[in-house]
Structure formats: C-alpha cells, structure tokens
Protein backbone atom coordinates (compact mmCIF):
# COMPACT_ATOMS: atom_id res chain seq x y z
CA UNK A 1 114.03 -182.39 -207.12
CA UNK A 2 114.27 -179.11 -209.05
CA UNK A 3 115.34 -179.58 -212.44
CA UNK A 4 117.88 -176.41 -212.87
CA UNK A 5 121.08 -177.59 -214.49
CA UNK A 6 123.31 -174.61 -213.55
CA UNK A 7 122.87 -174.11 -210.02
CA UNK A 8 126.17 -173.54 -207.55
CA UNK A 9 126.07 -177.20 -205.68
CA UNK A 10 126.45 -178.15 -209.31
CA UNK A 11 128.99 -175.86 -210.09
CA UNK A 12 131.25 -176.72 -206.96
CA UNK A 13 131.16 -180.61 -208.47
CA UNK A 14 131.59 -179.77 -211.49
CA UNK A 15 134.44 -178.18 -210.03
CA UNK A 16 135.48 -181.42 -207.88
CA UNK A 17 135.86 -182.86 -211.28
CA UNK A 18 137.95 -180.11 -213.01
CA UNK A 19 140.64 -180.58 -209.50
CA UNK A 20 140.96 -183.97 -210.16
CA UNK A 21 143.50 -183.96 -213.28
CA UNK A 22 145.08 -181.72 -211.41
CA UNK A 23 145.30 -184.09 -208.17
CA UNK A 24 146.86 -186.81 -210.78
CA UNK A 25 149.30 -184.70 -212.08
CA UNK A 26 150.47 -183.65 -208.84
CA UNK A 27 150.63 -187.15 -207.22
CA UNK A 28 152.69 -188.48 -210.58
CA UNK A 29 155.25 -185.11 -210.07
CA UNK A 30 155.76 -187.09 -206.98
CA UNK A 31 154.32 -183.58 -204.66
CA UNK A 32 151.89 -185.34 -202.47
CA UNK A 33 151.45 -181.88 -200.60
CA UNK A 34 149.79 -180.43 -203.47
CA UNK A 35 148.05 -183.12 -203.97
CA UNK A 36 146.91 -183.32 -200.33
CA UNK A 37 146.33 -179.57 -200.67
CA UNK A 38 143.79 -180.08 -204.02
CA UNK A 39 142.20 -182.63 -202.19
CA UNK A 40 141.45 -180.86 -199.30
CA UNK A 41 139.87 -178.22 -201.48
CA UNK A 42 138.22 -181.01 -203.03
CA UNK A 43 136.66 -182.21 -199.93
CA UNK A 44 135.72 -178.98 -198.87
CA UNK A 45 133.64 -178.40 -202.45
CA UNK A 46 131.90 -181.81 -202.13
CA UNK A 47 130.80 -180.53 -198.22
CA UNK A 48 129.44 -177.19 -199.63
CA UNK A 49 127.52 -179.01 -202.92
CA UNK A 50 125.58 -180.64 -200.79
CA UNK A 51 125.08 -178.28 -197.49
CA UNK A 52 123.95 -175.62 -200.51
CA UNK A 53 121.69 -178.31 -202.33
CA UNK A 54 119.95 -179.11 -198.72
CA UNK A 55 119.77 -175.67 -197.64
CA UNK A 56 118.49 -173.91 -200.47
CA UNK A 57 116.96 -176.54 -202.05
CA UNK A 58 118.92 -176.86 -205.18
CA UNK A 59 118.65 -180.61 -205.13
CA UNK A 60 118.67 -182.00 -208.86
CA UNK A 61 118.64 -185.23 -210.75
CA UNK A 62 121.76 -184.02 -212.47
CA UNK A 63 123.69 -182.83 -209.25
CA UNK A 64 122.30 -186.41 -207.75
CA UNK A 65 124.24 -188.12 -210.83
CA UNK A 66 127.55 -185.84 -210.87
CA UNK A 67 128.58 -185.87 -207.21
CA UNK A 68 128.87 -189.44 -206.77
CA UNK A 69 130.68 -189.66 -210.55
CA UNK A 70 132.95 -186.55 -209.32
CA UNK A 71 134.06 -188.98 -206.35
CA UNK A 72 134.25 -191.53 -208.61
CA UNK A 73 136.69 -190.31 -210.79
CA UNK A 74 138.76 -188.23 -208.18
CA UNK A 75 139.16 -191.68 -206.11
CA UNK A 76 139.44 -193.72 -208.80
CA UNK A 77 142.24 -191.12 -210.29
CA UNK A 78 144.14 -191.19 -207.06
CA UNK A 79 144.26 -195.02 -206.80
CA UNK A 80 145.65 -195.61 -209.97
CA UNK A 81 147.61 -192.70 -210.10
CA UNK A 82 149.14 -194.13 -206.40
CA UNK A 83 149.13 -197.72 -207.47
CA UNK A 84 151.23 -196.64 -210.84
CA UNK A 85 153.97 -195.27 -208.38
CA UNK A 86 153.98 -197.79 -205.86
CA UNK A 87 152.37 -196.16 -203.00
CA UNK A 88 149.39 -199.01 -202.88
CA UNK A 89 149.41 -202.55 -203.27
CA UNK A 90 147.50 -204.54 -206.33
CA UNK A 91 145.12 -205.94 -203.52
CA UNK A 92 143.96 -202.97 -203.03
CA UNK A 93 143.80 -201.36 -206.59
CA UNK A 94 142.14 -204.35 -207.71
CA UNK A 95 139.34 -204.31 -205.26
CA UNK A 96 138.57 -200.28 -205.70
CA UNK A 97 138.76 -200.28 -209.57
CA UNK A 98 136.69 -203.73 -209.63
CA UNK A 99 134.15 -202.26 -207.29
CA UNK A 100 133.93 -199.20 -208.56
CA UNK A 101 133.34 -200.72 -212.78
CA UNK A 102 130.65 -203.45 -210.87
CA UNK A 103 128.68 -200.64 -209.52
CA UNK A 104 128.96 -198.11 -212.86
CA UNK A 105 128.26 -201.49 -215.16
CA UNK A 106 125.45 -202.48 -212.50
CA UNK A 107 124.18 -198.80 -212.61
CA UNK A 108 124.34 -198.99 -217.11
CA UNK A 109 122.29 -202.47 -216.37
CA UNK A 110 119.94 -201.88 -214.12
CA UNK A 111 118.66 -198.70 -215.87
CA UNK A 112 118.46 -200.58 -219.31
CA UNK A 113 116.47 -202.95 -218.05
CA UNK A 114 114.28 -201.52 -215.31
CA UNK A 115 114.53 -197.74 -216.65
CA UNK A 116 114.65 -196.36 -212.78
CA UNK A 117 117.89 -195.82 -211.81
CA UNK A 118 117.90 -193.68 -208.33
CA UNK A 119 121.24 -193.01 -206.54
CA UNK A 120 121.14 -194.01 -203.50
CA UNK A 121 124.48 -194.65 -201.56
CA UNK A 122 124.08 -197.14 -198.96
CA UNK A 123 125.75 -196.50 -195.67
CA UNK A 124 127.92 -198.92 -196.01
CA UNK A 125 129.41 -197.18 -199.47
CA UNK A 126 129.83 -193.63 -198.08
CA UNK A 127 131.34 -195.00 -195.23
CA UNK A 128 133.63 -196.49 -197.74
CA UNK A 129 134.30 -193.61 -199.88
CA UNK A 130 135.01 -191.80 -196.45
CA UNK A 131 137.54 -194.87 -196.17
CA UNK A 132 138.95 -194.66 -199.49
CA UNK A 133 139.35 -190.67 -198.90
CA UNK A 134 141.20 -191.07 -195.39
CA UNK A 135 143.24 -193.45 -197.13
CA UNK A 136 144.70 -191.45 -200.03
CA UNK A 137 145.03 -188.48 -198.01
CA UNK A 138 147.16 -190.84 -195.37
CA UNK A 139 149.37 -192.08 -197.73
CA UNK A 140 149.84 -188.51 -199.61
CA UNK A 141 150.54 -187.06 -196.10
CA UNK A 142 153.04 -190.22 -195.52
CA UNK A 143 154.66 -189.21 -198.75
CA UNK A 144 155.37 -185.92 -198.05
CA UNK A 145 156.34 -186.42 -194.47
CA UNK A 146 156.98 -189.78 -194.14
CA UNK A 147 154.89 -190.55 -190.97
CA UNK A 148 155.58 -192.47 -188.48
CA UNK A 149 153.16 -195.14 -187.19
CA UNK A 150 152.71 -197.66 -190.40
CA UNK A 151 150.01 -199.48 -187.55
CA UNK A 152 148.05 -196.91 -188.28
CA UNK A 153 148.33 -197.08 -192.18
CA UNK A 154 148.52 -200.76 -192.25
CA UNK A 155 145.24 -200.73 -190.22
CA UNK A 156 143.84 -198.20 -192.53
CA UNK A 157 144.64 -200.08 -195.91
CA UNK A 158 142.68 -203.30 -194.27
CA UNK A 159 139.56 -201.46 -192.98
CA UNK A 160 139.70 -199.72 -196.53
CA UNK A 161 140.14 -203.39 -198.26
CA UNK A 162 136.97 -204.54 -196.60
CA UNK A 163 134.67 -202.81 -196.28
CA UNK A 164 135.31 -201.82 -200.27
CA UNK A 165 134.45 -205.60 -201.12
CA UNK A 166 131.56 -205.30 -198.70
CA UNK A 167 129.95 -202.57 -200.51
CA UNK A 168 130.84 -204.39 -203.67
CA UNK A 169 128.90 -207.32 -202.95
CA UNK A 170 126.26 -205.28 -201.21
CA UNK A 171 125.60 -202.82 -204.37
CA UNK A 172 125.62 -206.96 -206.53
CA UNK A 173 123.21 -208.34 -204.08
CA UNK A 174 120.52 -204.74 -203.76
CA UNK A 175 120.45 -204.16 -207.59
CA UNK A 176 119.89 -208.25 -208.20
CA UNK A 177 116.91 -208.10 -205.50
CA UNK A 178 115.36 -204.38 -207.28
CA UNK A 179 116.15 -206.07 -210.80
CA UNK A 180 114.17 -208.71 -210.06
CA UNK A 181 111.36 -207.11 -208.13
CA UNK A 182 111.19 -204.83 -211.17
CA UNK A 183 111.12 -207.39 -213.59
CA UNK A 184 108.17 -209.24 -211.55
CA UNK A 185 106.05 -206.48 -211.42
C-alpha cells in the first residue's frame, strides 16, 4: 500500500464523511428525499474511492482506515438520527450501535495489545453494511412516499437484525482467536 495521504479515493471519503451531517440534518427536517438524495451521492463516492484506489493503485493504510469509519459514522448517523424520530425500532438501534462500539472497542483492543490491526471486512459484515444501507434508504424512500408493501420492509428490518448480530459475534469470536494466536506467539 502506497503511503500518499492526499490522493482522490481519499478525498471522495473524506467527502462521504463531510455528507453525512448533512444526511442527519436532513432526515431530522423530516425530508427523507434529500436525505435519500445525499445518500445516493454518498454511495456513489464510496463506489468511486475504491474503483480509483484498485485501478490506479492509490490503495493506502489511511484510505484502508477512513472508508470503513466514513460508513461507520454515515450508518451509524442515520440509525440514530431514524431511531430519534421513530422510523426504527430499539431492537434494531440497539443491535447496530452495540455492534458497531464492539467492533471500534475490539479494533482500540486488539491493536493495544497485539499492535497489528489490519482491516479486513469479513463477508459477512459488508454484506451487512449493504443490509444496513438498503435499509435506511427503504425506510427514507417509505418516508417520503409512503410505500406500499411493509412485507417487504418488515422482511428487510429482520434480515438487517440478523445478520448485524451475526457479524457482531463473528468480528468477537475472529479478534479473540488472532488475540490469542498473537499473544502465543
């Protein structure tokens, strides 16, 4: 991995991040359309950040830090912003926020004792931020337009549900294993 700070993956996160006050305000001024509309643009950066980084080999430790902190905090932003105005239940805003502080207080851990921290999203966690993603964007698009189908959004909230304690409990059990392997050798 190159070690250039200022590179344009890192600028289009660093731009994800800037969006996402933005995204906040707009879901708490109760216009989930420009909401859906910053998140779309959103989306669209975190695509290109990577494509670029792959492409042109602007992979770096710092860009492999920020993007998964930019979703982080845009997902994490939406969910409490939603749950605060009654578009989730506390189910589910317990079991993203909970994940979410296990794996950033398993990340602070594990490099304090074992000094090699490597992100590394399982598939089992993107396919969960993909989750988490469909699901705010569902209910932002149901508050604006009030969908019909609440199968499909009840569905949706229950996949999202599980498989966010799954990759909870996956990211506990992987960094127990490596902590331990590290602290053997």
């Amino acid at each position: 991995m190159q070690e250039r700070i200022l590179n344009i993956p890192n600028l289009l996160t660093l731009g994800r991040i800037l969006l996402t006050p933005f995204i906040i305000y707009a879901i708490l001024k109760h216009q989930p359309v420009l909401a859906l509309l910053l998140m779309v643009i959103a989306g669209l950066t975190d695509m290109l950040d990577g494509a670029i980084a792959r492409y042109f080999n602007q992979r770096s430790i710092v860009g492999a830090y920020m993007d998964p902190l930019a979703d982080k905090l845009m997902l994490i932003g939406s969910f409490v912003t939603l749950f605060v105005i009654d578009q989730i239940p506390l189910f589910l805003f317990i079991a993203v926020v909970f994940r979410d502080v296990v794996i950033i207080i398993g990340a602070i851990a594990y490099e304090l004792v074992t000094h090699k921290l490597e992100m590394e999203p399982s598939m089992a966690s993107k396919a969960t931020t993909f989750l988490q993603i469909i699901f705010v964007l569902a209910t932002l698009a149901d508050m604006a337009w009030q969908l019909p189908g609440d199968t499909i959004q009840f569905g949706l909230l229950w996949l999202t549900f599980a498989f966010t304690c799954l990759s909870g409990i996956q990211y506990m059990v992987v960094w127990m294993k490596k902590a331990v392997t590290a602290e053997d050798s």
